[in-house]
C-alpha atoms as a PDB file:
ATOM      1  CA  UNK A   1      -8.270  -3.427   3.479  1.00  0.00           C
ATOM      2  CA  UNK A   2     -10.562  -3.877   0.472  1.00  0.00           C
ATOM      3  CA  UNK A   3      -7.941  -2.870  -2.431  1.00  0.00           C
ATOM      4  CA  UNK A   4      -6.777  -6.217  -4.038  1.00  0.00           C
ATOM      5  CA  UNK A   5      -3.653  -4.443  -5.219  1.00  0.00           C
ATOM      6  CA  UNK A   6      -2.748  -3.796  -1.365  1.00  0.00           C
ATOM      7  CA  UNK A   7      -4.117  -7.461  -0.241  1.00  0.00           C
ATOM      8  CA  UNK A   8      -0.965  -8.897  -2.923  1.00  0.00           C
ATOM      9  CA  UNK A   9       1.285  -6.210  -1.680  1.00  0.00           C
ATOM     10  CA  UNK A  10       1.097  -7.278   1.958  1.00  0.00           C
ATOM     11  CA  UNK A  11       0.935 -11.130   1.238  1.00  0.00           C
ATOM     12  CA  UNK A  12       4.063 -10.976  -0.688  1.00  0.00           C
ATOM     13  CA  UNK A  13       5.635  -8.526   1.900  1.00  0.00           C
ATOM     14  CA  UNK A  14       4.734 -11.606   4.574  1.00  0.00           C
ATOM     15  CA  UNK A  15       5.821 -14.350   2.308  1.00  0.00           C
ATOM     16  CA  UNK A  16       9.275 -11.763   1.799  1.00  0.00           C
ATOM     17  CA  UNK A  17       9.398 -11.691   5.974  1.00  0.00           C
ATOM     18  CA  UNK A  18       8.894 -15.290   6.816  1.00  0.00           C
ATOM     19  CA  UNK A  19      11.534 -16.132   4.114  1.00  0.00           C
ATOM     20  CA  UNK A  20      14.165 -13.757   5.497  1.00  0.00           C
ATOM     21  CA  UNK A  21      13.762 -14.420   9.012  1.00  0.00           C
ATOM     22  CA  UNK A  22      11.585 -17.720   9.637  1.00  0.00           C
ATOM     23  CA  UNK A  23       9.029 -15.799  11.657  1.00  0.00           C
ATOM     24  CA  UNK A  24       6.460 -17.747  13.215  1.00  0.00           C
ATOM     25  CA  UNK A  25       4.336 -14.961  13.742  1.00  0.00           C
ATOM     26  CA  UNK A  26       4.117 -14.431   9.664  1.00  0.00           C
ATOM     27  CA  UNK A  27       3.819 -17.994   8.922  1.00  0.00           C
ATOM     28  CA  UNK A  28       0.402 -17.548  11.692  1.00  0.00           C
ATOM     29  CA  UNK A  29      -0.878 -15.153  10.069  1.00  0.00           C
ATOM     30  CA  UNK A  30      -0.511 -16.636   6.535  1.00  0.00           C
ATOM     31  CA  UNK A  31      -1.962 -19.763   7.146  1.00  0.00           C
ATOM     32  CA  UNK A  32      -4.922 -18.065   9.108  1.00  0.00           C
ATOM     33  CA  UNK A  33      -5.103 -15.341   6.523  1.00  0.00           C
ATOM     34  CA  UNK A  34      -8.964 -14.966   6.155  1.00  0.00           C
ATOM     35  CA  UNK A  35      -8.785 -14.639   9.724  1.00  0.00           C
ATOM     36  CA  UNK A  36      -5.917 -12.465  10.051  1.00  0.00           C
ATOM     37  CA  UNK A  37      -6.569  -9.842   6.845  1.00  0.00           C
ATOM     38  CA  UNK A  38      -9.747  -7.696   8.506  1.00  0.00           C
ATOM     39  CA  UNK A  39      -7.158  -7.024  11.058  1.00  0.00           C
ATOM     40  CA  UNK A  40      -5.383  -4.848   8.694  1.00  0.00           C
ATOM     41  CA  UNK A  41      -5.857  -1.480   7.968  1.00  0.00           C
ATOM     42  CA  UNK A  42      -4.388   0.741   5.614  1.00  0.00           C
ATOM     43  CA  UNK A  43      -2.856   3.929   7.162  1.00  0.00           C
ATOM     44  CA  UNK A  44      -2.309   7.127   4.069  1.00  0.00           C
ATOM     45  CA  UNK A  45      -2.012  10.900   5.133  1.00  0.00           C
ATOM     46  CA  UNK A  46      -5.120  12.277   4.245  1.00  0.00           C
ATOM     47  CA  UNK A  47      -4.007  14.786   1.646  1.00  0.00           C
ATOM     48  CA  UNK A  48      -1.766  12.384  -0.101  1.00  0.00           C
ATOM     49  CA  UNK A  49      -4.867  10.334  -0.645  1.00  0.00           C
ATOM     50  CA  UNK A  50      -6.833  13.549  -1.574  1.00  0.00           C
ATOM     51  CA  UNK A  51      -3.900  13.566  -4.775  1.00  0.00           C
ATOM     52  CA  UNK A  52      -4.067   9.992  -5.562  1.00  0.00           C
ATOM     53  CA  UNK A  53      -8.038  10.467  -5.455  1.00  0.00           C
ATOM     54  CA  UNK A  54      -7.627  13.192  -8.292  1.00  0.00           C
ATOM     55  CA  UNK A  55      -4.922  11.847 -10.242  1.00  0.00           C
ATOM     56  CA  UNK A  56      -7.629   8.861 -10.496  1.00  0.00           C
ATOM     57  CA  UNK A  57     -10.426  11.223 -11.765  1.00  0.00           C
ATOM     58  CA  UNK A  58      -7.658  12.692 -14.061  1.00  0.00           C
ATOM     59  CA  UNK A  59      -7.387   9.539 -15.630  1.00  0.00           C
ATOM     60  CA  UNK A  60     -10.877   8.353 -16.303  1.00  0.00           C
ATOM     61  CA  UNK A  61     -11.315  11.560 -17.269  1.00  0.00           C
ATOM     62  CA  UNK A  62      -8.288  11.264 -19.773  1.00  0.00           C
ATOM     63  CA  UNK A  63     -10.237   8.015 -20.955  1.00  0.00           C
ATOM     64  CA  UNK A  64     -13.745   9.170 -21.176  1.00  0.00           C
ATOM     65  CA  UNK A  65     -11.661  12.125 -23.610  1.00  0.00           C
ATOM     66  CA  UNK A  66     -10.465   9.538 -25.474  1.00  0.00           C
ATOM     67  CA  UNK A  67     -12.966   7.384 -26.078  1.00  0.00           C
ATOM     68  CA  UNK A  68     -15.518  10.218 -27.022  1.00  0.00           C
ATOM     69  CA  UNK A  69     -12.478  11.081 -29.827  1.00  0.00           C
ATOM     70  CA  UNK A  70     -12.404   7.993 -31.232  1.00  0.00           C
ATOM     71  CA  UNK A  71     -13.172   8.132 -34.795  1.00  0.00           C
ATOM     72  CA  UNK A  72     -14.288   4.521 -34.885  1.00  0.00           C
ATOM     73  CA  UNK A  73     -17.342   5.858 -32.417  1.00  0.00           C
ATOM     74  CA  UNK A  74     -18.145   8.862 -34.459  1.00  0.00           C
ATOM     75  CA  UNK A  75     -21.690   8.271 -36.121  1.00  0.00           C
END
């Protein structure tokens, strides 16, 4: 799990569990975390990843567009 927008997501879902129900097996894992976090693996259906791969392209894309119309970086 390398995306540090899905490393927050799952501590605060683990922070949300142990708070709820006083689990000892969250509080293990985030006290050992380092430990614990190459355990976890992100699981997406491969075409819904396919999208979220293009709407990403879409969007530097929409940048890059943009940027080259910016009349401050016209010459």
């Amino acid at each position: 799990m390398q995306d540090y927008g899905d490393v927050q997501e799952l501590q605060f879902l683990l922070h949300k569990h142990l708070l709820h129900t006083n689990s000892e097996k969250a509080r293990n894992v985030l006290v050992n975390w380092e430990k614990f976090l190459p355990k976890f693996v992100k699981v997406i259906p491969f075409e819904y990843k396919k999208v979220l791969e293009q709407q990403k392209v879409e969007e530097l894309e929409k940048k890059l567009r943009e940027t080259e119309d910016a009349p401050h970086l016209r010459e």
